[in-house]
Protein backbone atom coordinates (compact mmCIF):
# COMPACT_ATOMS: atom_id res chain seq x y z
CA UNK A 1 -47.39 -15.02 8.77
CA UNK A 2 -44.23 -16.61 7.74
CA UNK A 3 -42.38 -13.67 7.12
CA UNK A 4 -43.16 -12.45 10.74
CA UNK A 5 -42.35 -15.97 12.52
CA UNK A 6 -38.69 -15.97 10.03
CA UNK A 7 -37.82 -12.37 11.30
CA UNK A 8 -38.24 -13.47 14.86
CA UNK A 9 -35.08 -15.85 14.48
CA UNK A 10 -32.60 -14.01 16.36
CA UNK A 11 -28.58 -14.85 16.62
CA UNK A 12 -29.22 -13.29 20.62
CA UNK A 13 -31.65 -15.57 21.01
CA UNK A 14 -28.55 -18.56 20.48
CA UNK A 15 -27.90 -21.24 18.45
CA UNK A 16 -29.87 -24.14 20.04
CA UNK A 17 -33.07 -21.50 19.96
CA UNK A 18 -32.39 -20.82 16.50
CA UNK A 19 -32.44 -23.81 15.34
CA UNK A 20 -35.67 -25.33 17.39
CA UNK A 21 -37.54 -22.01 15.55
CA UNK A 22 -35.95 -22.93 12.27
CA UNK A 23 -37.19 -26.30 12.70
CA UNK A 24 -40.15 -25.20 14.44
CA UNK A 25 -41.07 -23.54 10.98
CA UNK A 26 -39.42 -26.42 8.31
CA UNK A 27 -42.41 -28.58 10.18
CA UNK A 28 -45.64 -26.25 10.44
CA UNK A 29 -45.10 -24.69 6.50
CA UNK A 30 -43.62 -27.74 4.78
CA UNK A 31 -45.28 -26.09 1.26
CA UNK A 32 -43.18 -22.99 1.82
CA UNK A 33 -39.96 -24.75 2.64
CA UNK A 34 -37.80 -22.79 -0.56
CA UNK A 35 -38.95 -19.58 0.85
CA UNK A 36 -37.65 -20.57 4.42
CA UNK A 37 -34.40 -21.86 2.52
CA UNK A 38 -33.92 -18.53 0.35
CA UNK A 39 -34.79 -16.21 3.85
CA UNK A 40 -32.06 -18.36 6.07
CA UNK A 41 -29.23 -18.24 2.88
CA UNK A 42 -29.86 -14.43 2.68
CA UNK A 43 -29.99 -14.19 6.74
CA UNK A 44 -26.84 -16.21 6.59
CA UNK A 45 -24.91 -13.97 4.24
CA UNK A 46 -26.05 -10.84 5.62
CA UNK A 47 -24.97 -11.72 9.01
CA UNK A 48 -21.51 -12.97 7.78
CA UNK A 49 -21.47 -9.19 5.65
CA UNK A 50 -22.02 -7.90 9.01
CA UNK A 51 -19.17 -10.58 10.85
CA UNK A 52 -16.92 -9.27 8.16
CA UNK A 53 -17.50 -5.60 8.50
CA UNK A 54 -17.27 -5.70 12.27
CA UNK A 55 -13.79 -7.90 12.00
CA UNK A 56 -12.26 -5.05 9.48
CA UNK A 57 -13.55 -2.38 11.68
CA UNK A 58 -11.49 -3.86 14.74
CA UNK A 59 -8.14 -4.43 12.36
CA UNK A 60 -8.08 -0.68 11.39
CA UNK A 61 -8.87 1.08 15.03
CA UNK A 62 -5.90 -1.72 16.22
CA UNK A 63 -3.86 -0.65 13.45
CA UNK A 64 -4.40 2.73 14.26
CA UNK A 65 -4.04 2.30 18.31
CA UNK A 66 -0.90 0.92 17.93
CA UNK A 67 0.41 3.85 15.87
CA UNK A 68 -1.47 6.40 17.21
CA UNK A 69 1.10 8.25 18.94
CA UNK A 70 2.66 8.96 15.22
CA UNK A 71 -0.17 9.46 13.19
CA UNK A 72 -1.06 13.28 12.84
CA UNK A 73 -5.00 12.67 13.44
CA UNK A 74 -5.41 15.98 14.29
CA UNK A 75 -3.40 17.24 10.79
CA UNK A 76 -5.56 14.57 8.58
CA UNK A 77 -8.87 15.29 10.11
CA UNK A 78 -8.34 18.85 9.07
CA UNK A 79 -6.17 18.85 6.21
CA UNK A 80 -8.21 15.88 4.04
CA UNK A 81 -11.34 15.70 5.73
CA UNK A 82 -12.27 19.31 6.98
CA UNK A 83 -13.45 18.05 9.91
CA UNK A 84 -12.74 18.12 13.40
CA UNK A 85 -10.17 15.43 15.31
CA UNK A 86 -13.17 14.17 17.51
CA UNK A 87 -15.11 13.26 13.68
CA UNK A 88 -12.38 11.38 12.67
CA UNK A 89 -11.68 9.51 16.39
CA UNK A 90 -15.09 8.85 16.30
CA UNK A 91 -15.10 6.93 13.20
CA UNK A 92 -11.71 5.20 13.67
CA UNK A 93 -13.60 4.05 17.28
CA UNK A 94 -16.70 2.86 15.88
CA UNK A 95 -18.38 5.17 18.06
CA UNK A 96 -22.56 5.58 18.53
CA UNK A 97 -23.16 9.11 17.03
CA UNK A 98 -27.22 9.80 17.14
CA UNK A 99 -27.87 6.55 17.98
CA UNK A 100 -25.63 4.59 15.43
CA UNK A 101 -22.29 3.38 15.61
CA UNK A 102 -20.37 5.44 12.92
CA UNK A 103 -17.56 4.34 10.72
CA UNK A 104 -15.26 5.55 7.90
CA UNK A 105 -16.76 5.04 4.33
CA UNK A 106 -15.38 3.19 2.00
CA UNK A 107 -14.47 6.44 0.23
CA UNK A 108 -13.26 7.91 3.42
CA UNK A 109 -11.35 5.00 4.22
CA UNK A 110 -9.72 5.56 0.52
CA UNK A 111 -9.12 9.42 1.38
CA UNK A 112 -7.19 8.14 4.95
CA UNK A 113 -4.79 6.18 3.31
CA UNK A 114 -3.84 8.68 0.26
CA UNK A 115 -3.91 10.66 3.58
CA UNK A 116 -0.64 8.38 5.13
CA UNK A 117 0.84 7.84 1.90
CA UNK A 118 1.03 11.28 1.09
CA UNK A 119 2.54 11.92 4.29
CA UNK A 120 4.94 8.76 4.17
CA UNK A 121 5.78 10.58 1.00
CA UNK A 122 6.20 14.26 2.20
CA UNK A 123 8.48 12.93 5.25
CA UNK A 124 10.42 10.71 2.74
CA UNK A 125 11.49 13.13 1.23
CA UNK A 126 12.45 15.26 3.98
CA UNK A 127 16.49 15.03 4.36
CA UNK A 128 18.73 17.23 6.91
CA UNK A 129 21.91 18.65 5.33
């Protein structure tokens, strides 16, 4: 019964509702008061996780807005992930594919930038006589 009344605490909801259930709770199970601690800590970090993940999902598709007239999406979607442009747009968007909001991995995300540093490399070292 606990478990169910802690899940219904909902960020949506707001804080001032979130915190008259929280308290709502700390009063009618004052015996179970560590497990209501140890469900709000890991509620707490999970939502920051999320915060964070969201925050360095916006960096990269500004990063890659702003330079997106020189990035070859079209040449690294095909060349390093064998995949079409629209996969790899999707991704760098954060766009719902099947009904979830799709992102690059963290290995994909290591794959693009070995992409652009091989690239920076390759036109380094091109040089016009």
């Amino acid at each position: 019964m606990l478990q169910d009344a802690l899940q219904k605490i909902n960020l949506d909801d707001g804080h001032e509702v979130c915190l008259a259930k929280t308290k709502e709770l700390w009063d009618k199970y004052p015996d179970q008061r560590d497990e209501i601690n140890t469900y709000l800590r890991n509620f707490a970090k999970e939502t920051t996780q999320d915060i964070v993940r969201s925050a360095n999902e916006i960096a990269l598709s500004i990063d890659l807005c702003n330079n997106k007239e020189i990035l070859p999406i079209s040449y690294i979607s095909r060349t390093y992930f064998k995949k079409s442009k629209s996969w790899l747009y999707q991704r760098i968007n954060g766009n719902v594919v099947n009904g979830r909001s799709v992102t690059l991995s963290k290995e994909e995300r290591i794959i693009f930038n070995n992409a652009l540093k091989d690239i920076s490399r390759r036109i380094g070292a091109i040089n016009i006589a």
